[in-house]
Protein backbone atom coordinates (compact mmCIF):
# COMPACT_ATOMS: atom_id res chain seq x y z
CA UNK A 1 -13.25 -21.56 -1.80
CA UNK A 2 -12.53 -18.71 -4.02
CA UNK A 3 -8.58 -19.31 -4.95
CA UNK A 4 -8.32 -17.92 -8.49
CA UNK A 5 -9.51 -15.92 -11.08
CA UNK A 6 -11.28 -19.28 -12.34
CA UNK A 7 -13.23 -19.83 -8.91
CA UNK A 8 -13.88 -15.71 -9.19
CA UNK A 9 -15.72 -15.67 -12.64
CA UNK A 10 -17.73 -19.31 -11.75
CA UNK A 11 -18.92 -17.65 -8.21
CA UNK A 12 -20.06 -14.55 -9.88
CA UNK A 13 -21.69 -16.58 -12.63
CA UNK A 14 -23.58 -18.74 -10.27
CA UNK A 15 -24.68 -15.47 -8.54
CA UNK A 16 -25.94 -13.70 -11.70
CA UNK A 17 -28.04 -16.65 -12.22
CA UNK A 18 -26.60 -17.12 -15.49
CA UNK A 19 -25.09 -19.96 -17.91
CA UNK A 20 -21.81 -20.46 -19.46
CA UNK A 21 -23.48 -20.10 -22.37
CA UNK A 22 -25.23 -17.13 -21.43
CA UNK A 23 -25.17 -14.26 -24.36
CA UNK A 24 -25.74 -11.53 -22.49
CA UNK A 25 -23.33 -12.28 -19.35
CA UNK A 26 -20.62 -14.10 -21.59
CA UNK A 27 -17.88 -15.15 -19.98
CA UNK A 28 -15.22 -13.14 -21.68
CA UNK A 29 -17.69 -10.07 -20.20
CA UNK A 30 -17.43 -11.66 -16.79
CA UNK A 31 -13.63 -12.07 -16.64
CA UNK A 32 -13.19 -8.72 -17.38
CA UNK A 33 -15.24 -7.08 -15.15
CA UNK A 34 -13.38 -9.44 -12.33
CA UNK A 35 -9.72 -8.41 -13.33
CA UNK A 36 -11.13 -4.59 -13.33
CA UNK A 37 -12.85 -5.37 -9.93
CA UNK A 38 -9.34 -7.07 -8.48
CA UNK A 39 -7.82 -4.17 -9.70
CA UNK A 40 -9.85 -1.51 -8.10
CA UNK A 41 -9.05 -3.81 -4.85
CA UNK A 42 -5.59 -3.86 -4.96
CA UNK A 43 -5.28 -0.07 -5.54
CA UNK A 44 -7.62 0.69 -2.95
CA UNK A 45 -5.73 0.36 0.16
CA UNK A 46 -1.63 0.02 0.81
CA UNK A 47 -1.78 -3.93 1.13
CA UNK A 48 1.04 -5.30 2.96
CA UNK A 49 0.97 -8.29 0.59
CA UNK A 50 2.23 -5.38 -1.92
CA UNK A 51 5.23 -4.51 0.26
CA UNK A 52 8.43 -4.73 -1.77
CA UNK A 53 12.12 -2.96 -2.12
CA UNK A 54 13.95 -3.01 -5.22
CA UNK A 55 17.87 -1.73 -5.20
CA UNK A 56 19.90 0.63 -7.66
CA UNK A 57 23.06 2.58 -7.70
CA UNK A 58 23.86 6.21 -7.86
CA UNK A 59 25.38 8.05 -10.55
CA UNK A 60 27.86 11.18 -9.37
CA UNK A 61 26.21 14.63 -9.16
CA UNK A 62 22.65 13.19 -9.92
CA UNK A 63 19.78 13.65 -7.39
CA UNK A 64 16.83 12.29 -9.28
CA UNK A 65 16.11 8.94 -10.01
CA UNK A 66 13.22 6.33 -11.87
CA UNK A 67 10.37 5.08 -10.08
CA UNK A 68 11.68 1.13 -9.85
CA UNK A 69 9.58 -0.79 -12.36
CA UNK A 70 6.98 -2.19 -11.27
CA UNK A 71 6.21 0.06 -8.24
CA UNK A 72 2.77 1.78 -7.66
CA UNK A 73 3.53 5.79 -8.36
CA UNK A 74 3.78 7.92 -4.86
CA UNK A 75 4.17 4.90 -3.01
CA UNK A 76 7.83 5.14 -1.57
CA UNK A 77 7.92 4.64 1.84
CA UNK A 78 11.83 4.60 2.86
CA UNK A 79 15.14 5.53 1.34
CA UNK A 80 18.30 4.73 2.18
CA UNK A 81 21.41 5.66 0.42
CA UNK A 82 25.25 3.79 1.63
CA UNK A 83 23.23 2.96 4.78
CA UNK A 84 21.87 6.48 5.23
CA UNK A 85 18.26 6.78 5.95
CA UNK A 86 17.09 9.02 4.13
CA UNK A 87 13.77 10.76 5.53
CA UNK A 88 10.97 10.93 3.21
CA UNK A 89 9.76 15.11 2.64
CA UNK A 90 7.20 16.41 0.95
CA UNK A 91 8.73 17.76 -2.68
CA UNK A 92 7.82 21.48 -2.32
CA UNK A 93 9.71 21.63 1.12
CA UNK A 94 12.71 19.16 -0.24
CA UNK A 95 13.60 21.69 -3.19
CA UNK A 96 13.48 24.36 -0.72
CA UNK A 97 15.90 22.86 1.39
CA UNK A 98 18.15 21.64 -1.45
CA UNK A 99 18.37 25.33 -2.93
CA UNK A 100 18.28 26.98 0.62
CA UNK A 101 21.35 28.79 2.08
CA UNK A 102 21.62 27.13 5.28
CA UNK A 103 22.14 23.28 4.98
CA UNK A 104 22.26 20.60 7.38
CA UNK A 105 25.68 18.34 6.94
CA UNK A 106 23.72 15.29 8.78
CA UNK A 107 20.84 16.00 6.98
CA UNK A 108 19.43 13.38 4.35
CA UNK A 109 16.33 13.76 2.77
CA UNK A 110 14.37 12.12 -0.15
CA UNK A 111 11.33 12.70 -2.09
CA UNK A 112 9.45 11.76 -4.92
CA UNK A 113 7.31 13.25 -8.06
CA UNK A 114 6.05 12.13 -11.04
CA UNK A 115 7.69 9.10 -11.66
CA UNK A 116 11.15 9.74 -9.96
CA UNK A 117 13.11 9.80 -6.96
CA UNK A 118 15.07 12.14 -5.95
CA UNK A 119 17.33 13.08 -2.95
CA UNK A 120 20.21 15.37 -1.07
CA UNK A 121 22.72 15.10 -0.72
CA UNK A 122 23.54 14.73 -4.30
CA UNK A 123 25.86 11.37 -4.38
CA UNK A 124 29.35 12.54 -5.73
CA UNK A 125 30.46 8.85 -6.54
CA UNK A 126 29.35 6.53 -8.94
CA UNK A 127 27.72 2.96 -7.82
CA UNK A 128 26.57 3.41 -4.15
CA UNK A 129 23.39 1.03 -3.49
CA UNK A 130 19.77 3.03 -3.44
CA UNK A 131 17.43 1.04 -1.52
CA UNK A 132 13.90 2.01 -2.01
CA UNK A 133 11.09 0.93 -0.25
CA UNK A 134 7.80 0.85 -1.78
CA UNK A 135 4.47 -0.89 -3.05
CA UNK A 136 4.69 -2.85 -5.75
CA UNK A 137 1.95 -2.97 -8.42
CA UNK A 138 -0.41 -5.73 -8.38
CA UNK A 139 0.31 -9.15 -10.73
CA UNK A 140 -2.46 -8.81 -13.25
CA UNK A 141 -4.62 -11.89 -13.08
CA UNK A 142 -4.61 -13.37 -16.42
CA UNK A 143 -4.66 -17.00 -16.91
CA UNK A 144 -7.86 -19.13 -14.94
CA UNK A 145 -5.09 -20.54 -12.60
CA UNK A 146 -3.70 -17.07 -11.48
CA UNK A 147 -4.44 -16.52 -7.38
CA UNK A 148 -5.16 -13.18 -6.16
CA UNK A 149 -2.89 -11.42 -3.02
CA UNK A 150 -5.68 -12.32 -0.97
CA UNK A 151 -5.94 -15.78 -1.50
CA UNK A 152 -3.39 -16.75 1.54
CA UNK A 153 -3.26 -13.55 3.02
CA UNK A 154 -6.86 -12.18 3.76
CA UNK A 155 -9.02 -14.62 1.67
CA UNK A 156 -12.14 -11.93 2.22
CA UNK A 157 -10.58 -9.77 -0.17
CA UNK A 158 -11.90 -12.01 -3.14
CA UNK A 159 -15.12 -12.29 -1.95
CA UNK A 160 -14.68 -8.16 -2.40
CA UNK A 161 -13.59 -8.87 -5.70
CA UNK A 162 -17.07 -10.84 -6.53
CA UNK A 163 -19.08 -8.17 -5.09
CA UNK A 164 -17.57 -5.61 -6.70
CA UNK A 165 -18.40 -7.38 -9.82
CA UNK A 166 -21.36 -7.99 -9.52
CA UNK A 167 -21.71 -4.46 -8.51
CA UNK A 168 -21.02 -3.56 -11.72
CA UNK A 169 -23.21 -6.34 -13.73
CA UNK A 170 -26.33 -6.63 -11.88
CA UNK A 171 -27.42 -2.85 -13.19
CA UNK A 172 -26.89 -3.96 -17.13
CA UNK A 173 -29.99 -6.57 -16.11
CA UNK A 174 -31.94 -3.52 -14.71
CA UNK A 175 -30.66 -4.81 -10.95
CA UNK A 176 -29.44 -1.54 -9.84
CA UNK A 177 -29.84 -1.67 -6.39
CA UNK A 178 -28.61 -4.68 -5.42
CA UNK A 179 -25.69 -3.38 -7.93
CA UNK A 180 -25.23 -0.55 -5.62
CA UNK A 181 -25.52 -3.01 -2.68
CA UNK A 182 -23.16 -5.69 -3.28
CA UNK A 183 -20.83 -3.15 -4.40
CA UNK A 184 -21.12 -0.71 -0.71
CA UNK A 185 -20.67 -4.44 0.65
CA UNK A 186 -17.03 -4.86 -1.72
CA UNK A 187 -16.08 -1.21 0.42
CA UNK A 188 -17.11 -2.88 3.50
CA UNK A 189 -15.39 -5.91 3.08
CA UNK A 190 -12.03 -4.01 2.20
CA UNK A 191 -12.50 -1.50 4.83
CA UNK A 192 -12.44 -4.02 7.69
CA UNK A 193 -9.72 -5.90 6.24
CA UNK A 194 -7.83 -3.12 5.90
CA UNK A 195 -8.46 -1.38 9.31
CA UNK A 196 -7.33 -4.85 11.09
CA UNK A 197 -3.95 -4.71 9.61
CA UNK A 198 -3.51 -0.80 10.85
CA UNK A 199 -4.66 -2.05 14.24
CA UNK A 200 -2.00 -4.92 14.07
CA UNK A 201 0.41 -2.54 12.85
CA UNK A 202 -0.63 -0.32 15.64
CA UNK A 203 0.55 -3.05 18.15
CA UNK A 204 4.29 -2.66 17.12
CA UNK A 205 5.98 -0.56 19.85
CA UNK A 206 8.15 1.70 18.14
CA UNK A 207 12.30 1.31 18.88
CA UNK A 208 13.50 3.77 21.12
CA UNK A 209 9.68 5.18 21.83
CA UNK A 210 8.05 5.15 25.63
CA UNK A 211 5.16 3.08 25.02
CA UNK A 212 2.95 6.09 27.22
CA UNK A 213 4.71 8.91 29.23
CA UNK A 214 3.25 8.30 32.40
CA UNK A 215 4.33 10.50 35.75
CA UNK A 216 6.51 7.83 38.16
CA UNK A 217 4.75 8.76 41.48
CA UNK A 218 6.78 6.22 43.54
CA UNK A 219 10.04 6.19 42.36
CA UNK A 220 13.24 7.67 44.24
CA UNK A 221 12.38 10.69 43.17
CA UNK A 222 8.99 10.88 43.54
CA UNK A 223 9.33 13.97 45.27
CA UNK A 224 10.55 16.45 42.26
CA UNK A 225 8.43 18.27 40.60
CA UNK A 226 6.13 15.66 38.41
CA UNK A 227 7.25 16.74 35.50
CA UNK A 228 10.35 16.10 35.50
CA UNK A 229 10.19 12.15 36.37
CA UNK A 230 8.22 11.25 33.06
CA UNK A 231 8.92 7.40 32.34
CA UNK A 232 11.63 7.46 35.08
CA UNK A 233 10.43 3.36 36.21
């Protein structure tokens, strides 16, 4: 079973056909090319396994803050200031707002760019908690030991990893198309993963949200206008 980056380079070394001790596919060359490949994985797609939230305090009359280390750039997902939620705009639209004449006292809004965070209303105390929700960037694989996020959560995801490898190896030995093959099967691979955890996702019924609006034909007031009686059951 492909666990760690060990069991990664040996699988992709059995498949090139090659020896340890091969000079042309060394294995320096083929650890590499797996870290890059795991890389390209884990930035492909917003992995759950990446989920994270990291906290920090405000600082009176500032509105922008830094990215939390370690988190992937445009990747915040909620805000929430003193147990405000603060809705997530795009950054054009939340500077208009913030410099617009007409404000919205319950309104709180957050948004990102570049590397920072910023949000309205501008806190006018020091040390309330900033809760950010985000992705968090990959653990690099270094050592032969380290396991990948698939490895207990979507072990297909290193097979990816070998393909994608490979995809890039096989053309140095004049291999191109099954290069270009294994790697369209790495996409694959990632694809379906990745469209079976929207569909899960999907599942969740959303608090305070009518799972379908659907006309109540029989209920006591079935004879209203239809309309009217959406959900009413």
């Amino acid at each position: 079973m492909l666990e760690d980056l060990a069991d990664i380079v040996a699988e992709i070394t059995n498949r090139l056909g090659t020896t340890v001790g091969s000079t042309f596919f060394t294995q320096a060359k083929i650890k590499t090319t797996a870290i890059d490949a795991y890389n390209w994985a884990t930035a492909l797609y917003q992995w759950p396994q990446l989920e994270t939230a990291k906290t920090t305090t405000t600082v009176a009359s500032q509105y922008y803050y830094d990215y939390p280390e370690g988190f992937q750039i445009d990747s915040i997902m909620r805000v929430v200031v003193d147990d405000d939620l603060y809705e997530i705009k795009n950054f054009d639209d939340f500077l208009t707002y913030k410099y617009s004449d007409t404000v919205d006292a319950d309104a709180y809004y957050a948004s990102d760019y570049g590397q920072q965070i910023f949000i309205y209303p501008t806190p006018t105390v020091n040390g309330l908690n900033i809760h950010i929700f985000g992705l968090k960037v990959a653990t690099p694989l270094v050592e032969n030991t380290d396991e990948t996020i698939f490895t207990h959560e979507g072990i297909m995801g290193n097979e990816a990893v070998v393909k994608k490898s490979l995809g890039v190896l096989l053309p140095e030995a004049n291999r191109k198309q099954e290069g270009q093959a294994e790697e369209a099967e790495a996409l694959a691979i990632l694809s379906n993963m990745y469209s079976k955890i929207l569909k899960r996702q999907a599942k969740y019924q959303r608090l305070d949200k009518q799972m379908f609006d659907v006309p109540d034909y029989w209920g006591d007031n079935a004879s209203e206008d239809i309309k009217n009686n959406i959900g009413e059951f």
